[in-house]
Protein backbone atom coordinates (compact mmCIF):
# COMPACT_ATOMS: atom_id res chain seq x y z
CA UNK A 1 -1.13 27.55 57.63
CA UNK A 2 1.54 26.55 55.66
CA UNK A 3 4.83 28.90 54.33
CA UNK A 4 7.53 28.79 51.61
CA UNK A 5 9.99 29.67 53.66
CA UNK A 6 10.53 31.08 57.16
CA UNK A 7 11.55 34.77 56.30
CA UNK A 8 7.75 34.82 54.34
CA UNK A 9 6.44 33.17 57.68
CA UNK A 10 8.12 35.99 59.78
CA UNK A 11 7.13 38.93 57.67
CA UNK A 12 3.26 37.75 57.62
CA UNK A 13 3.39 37.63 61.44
CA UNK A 14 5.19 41.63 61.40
CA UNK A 15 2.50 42.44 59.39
CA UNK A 16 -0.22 40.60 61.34
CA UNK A 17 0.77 42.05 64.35
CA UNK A 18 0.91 46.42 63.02
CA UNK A 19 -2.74 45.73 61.55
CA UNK A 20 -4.08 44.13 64.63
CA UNK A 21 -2.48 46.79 66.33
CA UNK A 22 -4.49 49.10 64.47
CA UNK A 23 -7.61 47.45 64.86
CA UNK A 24 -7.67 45.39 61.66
CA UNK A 25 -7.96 42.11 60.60
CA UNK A 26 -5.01 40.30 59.10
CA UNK A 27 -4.76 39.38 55.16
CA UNK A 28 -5.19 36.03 54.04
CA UNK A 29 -2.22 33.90 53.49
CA UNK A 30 -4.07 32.57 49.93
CA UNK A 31 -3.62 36.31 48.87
CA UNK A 32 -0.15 36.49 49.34
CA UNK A 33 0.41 33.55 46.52
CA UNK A 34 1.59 34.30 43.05
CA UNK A 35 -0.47 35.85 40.58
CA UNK A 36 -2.12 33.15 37.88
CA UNK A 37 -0.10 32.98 34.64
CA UNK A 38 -1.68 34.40 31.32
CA UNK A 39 -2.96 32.33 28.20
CA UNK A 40 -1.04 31.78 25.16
CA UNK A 41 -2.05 30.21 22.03
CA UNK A 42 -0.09 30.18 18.33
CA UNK A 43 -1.29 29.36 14.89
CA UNK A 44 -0.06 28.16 11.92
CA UNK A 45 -1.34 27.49 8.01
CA UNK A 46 0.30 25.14 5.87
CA UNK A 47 0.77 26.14 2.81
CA UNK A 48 0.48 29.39 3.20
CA UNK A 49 -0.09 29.87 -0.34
CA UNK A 50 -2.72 28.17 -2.27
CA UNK A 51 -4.91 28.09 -4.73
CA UNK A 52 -8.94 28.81 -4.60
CA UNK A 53 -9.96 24.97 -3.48
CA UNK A 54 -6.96 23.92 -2.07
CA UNK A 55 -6.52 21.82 1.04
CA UNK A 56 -4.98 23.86 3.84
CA UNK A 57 -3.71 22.76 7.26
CA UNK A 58 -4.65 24.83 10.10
CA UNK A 59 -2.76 23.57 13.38
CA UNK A 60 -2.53 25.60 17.13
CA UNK A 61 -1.50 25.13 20.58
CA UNK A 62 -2.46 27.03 23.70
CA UNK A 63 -1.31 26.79 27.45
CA UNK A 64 -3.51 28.52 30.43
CA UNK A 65 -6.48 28.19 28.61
CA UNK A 66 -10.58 27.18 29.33
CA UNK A 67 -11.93 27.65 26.09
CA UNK A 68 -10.21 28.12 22.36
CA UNK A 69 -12.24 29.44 19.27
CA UNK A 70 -10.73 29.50 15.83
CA UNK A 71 -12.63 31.83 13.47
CA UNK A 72 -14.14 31.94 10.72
CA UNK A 73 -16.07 29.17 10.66
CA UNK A 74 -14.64 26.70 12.75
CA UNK A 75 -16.22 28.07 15.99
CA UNK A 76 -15.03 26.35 19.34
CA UNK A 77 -11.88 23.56 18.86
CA UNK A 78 -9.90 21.60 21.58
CA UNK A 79 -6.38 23.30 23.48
CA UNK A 80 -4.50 22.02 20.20
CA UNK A 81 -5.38 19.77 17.55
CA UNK A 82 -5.51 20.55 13.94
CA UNK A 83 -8.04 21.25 10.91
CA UNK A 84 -8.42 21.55 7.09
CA UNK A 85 -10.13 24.31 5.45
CA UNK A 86 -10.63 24.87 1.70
CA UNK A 87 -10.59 28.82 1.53
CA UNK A 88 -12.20 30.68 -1.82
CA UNK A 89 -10.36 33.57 -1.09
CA UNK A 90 -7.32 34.99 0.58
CA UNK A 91 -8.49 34.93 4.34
CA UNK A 92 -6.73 35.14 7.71
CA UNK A 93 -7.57 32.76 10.93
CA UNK A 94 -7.50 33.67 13.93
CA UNK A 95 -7.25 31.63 17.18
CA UNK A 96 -8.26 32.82 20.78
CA UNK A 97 -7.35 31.71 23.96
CA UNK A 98 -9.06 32.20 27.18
CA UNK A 99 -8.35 31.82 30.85
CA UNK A 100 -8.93 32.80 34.14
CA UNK A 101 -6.30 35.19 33.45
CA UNK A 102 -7.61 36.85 30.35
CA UNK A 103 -7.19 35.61 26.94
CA UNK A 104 -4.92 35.79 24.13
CA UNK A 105 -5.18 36.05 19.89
CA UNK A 106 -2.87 34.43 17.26
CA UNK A 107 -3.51 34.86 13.65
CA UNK A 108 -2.46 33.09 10.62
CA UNK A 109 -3.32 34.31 6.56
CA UNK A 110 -3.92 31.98 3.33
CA UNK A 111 -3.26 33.76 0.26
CA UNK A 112 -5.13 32.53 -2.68
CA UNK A 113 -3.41 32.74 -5.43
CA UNK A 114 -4.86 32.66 -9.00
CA UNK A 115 -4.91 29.60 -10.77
CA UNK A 116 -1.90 29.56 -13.98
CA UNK A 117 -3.31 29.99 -17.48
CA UNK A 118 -4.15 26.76 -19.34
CA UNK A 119 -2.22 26.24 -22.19
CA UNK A 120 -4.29 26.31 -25.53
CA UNK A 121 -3.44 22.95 -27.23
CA UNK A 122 -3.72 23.67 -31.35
CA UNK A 123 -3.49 21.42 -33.94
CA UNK A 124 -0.47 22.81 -36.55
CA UNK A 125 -1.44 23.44 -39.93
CA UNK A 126 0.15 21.38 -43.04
CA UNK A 127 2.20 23.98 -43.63
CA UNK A 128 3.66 24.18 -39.78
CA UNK A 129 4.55 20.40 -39.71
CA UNK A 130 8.11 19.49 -41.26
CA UNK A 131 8.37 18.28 -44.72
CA UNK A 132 10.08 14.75 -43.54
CA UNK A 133 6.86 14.64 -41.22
CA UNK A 134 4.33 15.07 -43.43
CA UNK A 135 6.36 12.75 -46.11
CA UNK A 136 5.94 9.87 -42.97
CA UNK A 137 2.45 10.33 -41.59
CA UNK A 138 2.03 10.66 -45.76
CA UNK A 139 3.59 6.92 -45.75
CA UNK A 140 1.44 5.46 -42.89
CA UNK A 141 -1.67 6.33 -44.36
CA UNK A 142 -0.60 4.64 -47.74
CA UNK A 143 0.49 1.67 -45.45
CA UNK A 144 -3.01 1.74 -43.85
CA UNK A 145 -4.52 2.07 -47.24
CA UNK A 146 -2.79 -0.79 -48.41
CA UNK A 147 -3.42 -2.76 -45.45
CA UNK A 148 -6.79 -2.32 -46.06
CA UNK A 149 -6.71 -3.00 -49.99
CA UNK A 150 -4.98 -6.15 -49.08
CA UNK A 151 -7.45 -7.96 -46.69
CA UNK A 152 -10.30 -6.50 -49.25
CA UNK A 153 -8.94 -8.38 -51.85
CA UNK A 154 -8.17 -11.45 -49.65
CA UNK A 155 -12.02 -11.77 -49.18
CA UNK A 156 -13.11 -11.26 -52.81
CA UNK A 157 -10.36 -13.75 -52.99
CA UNK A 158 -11.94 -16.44 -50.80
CA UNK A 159 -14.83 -15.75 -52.43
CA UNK A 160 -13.88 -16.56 -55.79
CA UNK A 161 -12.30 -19.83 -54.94
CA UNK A 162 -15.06 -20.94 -53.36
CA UNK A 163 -16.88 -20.10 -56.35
CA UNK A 164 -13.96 -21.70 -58.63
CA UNK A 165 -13.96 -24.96 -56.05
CA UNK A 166 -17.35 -25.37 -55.36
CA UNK A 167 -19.61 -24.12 -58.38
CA UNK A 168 -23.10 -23.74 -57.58
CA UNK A 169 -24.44 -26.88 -59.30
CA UNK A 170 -22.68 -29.17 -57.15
CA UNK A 171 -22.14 -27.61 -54.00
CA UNK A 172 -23.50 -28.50 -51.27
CA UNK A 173 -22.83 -26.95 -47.37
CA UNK A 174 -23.67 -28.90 -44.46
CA UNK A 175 -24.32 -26.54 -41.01
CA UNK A 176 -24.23 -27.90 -37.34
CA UNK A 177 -26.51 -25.91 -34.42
CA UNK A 178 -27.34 -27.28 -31.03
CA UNK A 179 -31.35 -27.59 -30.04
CA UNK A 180 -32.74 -24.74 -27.79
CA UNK A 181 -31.66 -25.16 -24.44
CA UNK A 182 -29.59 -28.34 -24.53
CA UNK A 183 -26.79 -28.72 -22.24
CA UNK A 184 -24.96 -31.94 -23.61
CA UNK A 185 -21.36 -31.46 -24.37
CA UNK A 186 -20.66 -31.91 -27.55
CA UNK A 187 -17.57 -33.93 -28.06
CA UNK A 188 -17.06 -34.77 -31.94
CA UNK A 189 -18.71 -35.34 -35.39
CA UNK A 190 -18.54 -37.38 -38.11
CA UNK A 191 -19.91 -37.20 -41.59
CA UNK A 192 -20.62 -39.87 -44.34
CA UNK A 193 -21.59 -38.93 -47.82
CA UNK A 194 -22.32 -42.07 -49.81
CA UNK A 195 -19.74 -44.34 -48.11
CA UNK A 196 -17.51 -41.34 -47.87
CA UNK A 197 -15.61 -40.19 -45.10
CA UNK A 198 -15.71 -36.08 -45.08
CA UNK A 199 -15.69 -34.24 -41.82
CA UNK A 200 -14.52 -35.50 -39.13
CA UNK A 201 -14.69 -32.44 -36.43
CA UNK A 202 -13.18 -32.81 -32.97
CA UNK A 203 -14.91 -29.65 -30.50
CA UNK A 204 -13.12 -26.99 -28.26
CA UNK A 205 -14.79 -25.73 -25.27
CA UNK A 206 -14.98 -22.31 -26.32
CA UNK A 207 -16.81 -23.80 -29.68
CA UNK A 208 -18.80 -25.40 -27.68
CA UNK A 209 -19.91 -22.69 -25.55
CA UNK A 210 -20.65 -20.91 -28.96
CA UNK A 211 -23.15 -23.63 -30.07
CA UNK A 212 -24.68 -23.51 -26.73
CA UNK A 213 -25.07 -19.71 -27.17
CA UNK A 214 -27.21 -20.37 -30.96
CA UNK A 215 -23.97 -20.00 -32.44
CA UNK A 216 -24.23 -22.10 -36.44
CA UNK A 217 -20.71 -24.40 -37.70
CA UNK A 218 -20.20 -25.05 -41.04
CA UNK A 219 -18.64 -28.37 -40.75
CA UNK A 220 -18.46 -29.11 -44.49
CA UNK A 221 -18.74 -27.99 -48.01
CA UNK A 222 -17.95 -29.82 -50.92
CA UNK A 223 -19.10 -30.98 -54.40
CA UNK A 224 -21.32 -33.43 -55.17
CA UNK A 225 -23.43 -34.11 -58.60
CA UNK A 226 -27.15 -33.65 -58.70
CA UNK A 227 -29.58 -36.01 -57.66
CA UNK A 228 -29.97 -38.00 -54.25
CA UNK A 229 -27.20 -39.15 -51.98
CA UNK A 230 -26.72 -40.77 -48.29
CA UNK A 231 -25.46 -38.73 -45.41
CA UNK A 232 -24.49 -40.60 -42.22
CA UNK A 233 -23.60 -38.63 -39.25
CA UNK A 234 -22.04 -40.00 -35.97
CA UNK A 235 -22.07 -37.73 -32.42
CA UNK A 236 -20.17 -38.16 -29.78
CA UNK A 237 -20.74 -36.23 -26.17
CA UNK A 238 -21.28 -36.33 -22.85
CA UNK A 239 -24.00 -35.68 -20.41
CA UNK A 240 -23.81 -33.71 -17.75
CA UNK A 241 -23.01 -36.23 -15.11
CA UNK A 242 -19.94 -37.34 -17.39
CA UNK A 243 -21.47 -40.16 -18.99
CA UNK A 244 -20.51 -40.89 -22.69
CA UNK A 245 -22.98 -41.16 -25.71
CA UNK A 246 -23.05 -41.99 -29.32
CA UNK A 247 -25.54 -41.64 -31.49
CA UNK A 248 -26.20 -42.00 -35.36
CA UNK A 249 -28.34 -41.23 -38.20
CA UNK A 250 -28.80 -41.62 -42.08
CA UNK A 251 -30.40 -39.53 -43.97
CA UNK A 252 -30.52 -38.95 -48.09
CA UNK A 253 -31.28 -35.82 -49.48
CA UNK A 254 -31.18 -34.30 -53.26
CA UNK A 255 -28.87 -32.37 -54.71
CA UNK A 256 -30.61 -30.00 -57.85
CA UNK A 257 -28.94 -27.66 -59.86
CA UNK A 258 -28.54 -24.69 -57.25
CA UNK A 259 -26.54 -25.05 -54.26
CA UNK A 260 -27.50 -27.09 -51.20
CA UNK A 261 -27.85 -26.06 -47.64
CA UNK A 262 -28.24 -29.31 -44.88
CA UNK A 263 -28.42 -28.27 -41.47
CA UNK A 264 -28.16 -31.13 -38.76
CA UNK A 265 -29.88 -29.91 -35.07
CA UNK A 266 -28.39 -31.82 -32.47
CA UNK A 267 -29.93 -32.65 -29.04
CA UNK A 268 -28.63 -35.24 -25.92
CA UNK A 269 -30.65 -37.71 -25.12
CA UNK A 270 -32.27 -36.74 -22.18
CA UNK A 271 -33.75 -33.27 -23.36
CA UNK A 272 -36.88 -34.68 -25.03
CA UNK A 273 -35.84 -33.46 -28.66
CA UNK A 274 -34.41 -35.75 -31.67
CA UNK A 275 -30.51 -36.87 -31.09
CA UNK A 276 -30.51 -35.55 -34.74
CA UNK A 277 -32.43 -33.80 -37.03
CA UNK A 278 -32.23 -32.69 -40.78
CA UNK A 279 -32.88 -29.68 -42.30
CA UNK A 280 -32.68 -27.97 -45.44
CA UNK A 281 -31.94 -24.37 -45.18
């Protein structure tokens, strides 16, 4: 059996000896040892203001302790860790410790605090905005209003020259589409109109992708007296291994008193379609 110290050693054997001499057993040295130390446990919220929603941080710690509960509605947690609640209303936690040496609380409240009034965001009358304000937004709506007046005009514009440049007994429009599901790229084309060069058209990649989409060019208009005359067209392109092709045609069509529409449908020469084919549309 062993002692802290020899005056505790002594004083059990003076004690063992007046209860033996009284016909009783001694005590146990194990009951002679300290007494076990009591739980603690504290609790903290974080804010401790907040607003019906909000995030709050609940954190603890406890020492001495078997089991810890944290109420309401968390139920059992570990000797210290942390959690997040989202209280609706003003509520207090509380966190309990227990031991073989009883148990202890520790609370913590969230006040919920009402949410601050939305401002009402109102639209001032005429008369509320300053005269030199309402004299400028007066000035950008003329601006816009002349903006638009402007590009108006620029069309009717276009349209009149066209008219003026290209009256409708000898015009005549020529139109370039792809065929349905070709996948040649189209490089350039060239246009002959009785011996005469007229369009020459060299084509982007995003023009390209356009035709190959069913997008429709007009590559020409110009003037041209009635009666029949000689187109000769020229394509340039590639195939889709990177191979180069040319190919040619000549046509004739009639020009009449109206104006004339030619559209030219081009294909590679792989798909199985005409490298060229006229139209009148």
């Amino acid at each position: 059996m062993r002692f802290h110290s020899l005056r505790s050693a002594v004083l059990f054997c003076l004690v063992a000896l007046a209860l033996m001499a009284n016909g009783k057993k001694p005590i146990a040295a194990a009951q002679l040892g300290p007494p076990r130390a009591s739980p603690s446990v504290a609790l903290s919220a974080s804010p401790a203001s907040a607003q019906a929603g909000q995030q709050v941080t609940l954190a603890w710690s406890s020492t001495n302790a078997t089991s810890i509960t944290l109420e309401p509605s968390v139920g059992s947690v570990a000797a210290q860790g942390s959690t997040t609640v989202r209280p609706s209303q003003s509520t207090t936690y509380t966190v309990t410790a227990t031991g073989p040496a009883g148990s202890a609380h520790a609370s913590a409240q969230v006040i919920i605090t009402p949410a601050p009034p939305q401002a009402a965001v109102r639209k001032p009358s005429q008369e509320e905005i300053p005269s030199d304000q309402r004299q400028m937004r007066g000035l950008d709506e003329q601006i816009q209003e002349i903006k638009s007046d402007a590009l108006r005009m620029s069309a009717e514009l276009s349209q009149l020259e066209e008219k003026l440049l290209y009256p409708s007994g000898t015009q005549v429009a020529i139109f370039v589409t792809l065929a349905k599901g070709d996948t040649m790229r189209l490089d350039a084309v060239r246009l002959q109109i009785d011996g005469q060069l007229v369009a020459h058209y060299i084509y982007s990649a995003k023009e390209l992708q356009a035709l190959h989409k069913g997008g429709v060019q007009r590559i020409y208009v110009g003037n041209v007296a009635t009666g029949d005359h000689k187109l000769d067209v020229l394509v340039d392109g590639k195939l889709q291994g990177g191979a180069d092709f040319s190919r040619t045609g000549e046509f004739t069509f009639r020009k009449e008193v109206k104006p004339k529409l030619v559209g030219l449908t081009l294909a590679g020469p792989r798909s199985g379609n005409t490298p060229i084919a006229l139209g009148e549309w």
